[in-house]
N, C-alpha and C. Protein backbone atom coordinates (compact mmCIF):
# COMPACT_ATOMS: atom_id res chain seq x y z
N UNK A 1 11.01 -18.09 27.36
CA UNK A 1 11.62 -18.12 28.68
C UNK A 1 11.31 -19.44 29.38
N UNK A 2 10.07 -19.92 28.56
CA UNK A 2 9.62 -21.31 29.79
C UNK A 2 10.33 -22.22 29.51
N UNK A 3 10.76 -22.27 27.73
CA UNK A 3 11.96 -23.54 27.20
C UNK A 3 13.04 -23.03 27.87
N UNK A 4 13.31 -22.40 28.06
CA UNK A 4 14.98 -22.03 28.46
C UNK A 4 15.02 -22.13 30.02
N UNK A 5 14.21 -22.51 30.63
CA UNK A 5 13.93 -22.75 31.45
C UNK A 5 14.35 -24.38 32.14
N UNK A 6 13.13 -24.63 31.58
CA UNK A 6 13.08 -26.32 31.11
C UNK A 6 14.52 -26.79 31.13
N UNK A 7 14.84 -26.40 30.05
CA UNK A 7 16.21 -27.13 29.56
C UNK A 7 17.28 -26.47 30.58
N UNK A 8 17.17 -25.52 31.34
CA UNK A 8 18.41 -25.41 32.18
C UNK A 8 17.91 -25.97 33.21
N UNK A 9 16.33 -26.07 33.78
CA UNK A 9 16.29 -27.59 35.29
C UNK A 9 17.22 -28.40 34.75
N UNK A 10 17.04 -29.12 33.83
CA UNK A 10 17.15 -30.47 33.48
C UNK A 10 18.20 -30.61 33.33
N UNK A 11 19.44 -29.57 32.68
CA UNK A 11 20.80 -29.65 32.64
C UNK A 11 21.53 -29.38 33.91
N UNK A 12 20.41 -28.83 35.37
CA UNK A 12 20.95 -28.29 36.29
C UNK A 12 20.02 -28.51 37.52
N UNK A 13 19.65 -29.90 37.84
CA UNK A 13 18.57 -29.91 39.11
C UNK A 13 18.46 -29.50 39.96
N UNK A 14 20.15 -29.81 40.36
CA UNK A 14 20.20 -29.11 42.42
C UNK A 14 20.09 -27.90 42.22
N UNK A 15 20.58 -27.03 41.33
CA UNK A 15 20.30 -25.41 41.13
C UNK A 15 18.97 -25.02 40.88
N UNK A 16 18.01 -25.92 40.29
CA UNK A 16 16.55 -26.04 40.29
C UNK A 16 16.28 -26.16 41.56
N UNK A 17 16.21 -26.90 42.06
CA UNK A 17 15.84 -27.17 43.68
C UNK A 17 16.65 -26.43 44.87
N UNK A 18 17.52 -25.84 44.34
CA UNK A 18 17.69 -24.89 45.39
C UNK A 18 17.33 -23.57 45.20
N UNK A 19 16.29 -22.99 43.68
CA UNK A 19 15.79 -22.11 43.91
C UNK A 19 14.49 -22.23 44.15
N UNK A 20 14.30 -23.16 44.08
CA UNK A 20 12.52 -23.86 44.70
C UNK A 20 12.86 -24.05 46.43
N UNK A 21 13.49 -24.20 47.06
CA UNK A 21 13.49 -24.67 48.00
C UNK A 21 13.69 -23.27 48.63
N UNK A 22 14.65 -22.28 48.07
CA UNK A 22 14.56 -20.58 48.72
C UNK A 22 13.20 -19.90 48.39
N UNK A 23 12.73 -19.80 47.07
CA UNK A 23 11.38 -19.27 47.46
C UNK A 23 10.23 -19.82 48.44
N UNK A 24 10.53 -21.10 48.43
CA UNK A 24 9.36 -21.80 49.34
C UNK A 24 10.02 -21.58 51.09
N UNK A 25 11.18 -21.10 51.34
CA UNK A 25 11.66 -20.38 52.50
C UNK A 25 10.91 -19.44 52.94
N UNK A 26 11.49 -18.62 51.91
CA UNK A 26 11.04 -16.97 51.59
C UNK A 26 9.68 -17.16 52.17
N UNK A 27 8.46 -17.76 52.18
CA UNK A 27 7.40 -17.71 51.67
C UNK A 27 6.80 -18.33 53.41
N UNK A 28 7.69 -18.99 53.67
CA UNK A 28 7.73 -19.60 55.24
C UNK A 28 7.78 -18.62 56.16
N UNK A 29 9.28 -18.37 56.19
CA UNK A 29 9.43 -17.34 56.81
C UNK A 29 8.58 -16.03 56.61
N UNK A 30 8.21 -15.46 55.85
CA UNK A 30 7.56 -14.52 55.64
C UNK A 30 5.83 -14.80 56.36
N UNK A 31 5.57 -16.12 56.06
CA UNK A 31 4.07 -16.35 56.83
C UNK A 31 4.19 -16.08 58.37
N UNK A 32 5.63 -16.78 59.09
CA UNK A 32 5.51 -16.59 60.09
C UNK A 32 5.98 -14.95 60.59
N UNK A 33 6.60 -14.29 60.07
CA UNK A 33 6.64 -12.91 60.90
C UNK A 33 5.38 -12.33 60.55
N UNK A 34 4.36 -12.12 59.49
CA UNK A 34 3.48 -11.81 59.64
C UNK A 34 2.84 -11.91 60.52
N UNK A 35 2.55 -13.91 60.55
CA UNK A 35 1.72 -13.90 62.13
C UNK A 35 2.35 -12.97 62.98
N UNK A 36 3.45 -13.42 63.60
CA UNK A 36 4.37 -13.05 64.51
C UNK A 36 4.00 -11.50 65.08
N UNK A 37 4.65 -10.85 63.96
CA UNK A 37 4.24 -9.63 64.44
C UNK A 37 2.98 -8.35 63.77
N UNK A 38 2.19 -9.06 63.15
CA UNK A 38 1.68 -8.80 62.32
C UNK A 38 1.31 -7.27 61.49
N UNK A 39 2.72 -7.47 60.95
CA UNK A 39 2.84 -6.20 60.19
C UNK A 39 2.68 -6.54 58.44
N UNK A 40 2.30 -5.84 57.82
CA UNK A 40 1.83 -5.95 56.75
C UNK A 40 2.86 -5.82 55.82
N UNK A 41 4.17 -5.52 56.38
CA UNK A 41 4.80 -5.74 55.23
C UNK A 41 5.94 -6.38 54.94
N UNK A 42 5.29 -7.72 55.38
CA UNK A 42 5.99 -9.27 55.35
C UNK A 42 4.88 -9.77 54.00
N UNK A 43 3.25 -9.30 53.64
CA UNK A 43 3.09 -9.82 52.29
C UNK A 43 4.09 -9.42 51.18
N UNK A 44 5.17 -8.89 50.68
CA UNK A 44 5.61 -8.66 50.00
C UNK A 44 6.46 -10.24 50.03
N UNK A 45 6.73 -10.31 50.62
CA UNK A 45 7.62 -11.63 50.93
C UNK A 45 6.92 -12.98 50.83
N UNK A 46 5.74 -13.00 50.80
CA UNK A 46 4.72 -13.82 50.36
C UNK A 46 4.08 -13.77 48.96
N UNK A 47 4.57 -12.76 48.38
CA UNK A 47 4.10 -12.39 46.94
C UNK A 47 4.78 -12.81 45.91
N UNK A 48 5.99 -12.35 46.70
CA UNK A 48 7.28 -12.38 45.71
C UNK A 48 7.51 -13.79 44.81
N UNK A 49 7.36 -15.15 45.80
CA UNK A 49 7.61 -16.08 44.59
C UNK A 49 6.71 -17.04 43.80
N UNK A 50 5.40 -16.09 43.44
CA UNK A 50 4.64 -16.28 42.98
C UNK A 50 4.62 -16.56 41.84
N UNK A 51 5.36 -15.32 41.39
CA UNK A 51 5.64 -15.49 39.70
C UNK A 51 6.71 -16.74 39.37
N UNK A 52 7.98 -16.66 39.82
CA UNK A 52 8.72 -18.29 39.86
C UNK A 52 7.75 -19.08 39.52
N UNK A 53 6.85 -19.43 40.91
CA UNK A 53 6.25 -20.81 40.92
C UNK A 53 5.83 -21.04 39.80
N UNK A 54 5.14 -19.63 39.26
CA UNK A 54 4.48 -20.17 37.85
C UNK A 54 5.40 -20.69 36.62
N UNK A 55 6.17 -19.84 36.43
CA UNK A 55 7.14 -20.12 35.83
C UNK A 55 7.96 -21.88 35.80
N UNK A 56 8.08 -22.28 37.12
CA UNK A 56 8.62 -23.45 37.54
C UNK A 56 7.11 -24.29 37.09
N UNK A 57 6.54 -23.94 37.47
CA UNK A 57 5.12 -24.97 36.70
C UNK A 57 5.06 -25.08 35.19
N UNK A 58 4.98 -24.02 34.58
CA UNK A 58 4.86 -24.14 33.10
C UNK A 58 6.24 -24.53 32.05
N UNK A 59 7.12 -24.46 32.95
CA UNK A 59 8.73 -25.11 32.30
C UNK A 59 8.49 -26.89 33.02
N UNK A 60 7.79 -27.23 34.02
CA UNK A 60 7.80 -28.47 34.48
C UNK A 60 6.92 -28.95 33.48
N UNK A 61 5.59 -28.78 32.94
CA UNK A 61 4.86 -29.12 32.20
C UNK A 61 5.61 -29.23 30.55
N UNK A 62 6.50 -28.13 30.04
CA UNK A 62 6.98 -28.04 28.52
C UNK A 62 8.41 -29.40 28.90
N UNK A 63 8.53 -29.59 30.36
CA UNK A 63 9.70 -30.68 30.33
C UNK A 63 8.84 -31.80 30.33
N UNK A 64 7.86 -32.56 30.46
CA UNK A 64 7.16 -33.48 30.27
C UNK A 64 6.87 -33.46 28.95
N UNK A 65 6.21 -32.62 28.19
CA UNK A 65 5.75 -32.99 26.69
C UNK A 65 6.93 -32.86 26.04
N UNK A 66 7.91 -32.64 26.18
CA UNK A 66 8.60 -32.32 25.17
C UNK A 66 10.34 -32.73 24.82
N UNK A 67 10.52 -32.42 26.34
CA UNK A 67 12.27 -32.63 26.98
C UNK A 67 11.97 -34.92 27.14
């Protein structure tokens, strides 16, 4: 999944960066209604693009050694 990954950033950046740029939204917005109103279930919305990121990290790393 992390090559297939890789190779579709790279064939497809702005679609890369515009799903990096919505989870890192997601993740905004979600910090601030927490503060805001501080209800607990705005961490879900802070959780959520956790797994991505990793994902976007370990396909950024297999596109350096390899792509």
């Amino acid at each position: 999944m992390v090559k297939q990954y890789a190779v579709f950033s790279s064939k497809h950046p702005v679609l890369h960066w515009m799903f990096m740029l919505t989870f890192l939204l997601t993740m905004v917005v979600s910090s601030y209604l927490l503060l805001e109103t501080e209800q607990l279930a705005y961490i879900g919305g802070m959780a959520l693009p956790v797994l991505p990121f990793i994902l976007f990290a370990r396909a950024s790393n297999y596109k350096k050694k390899y792509l």
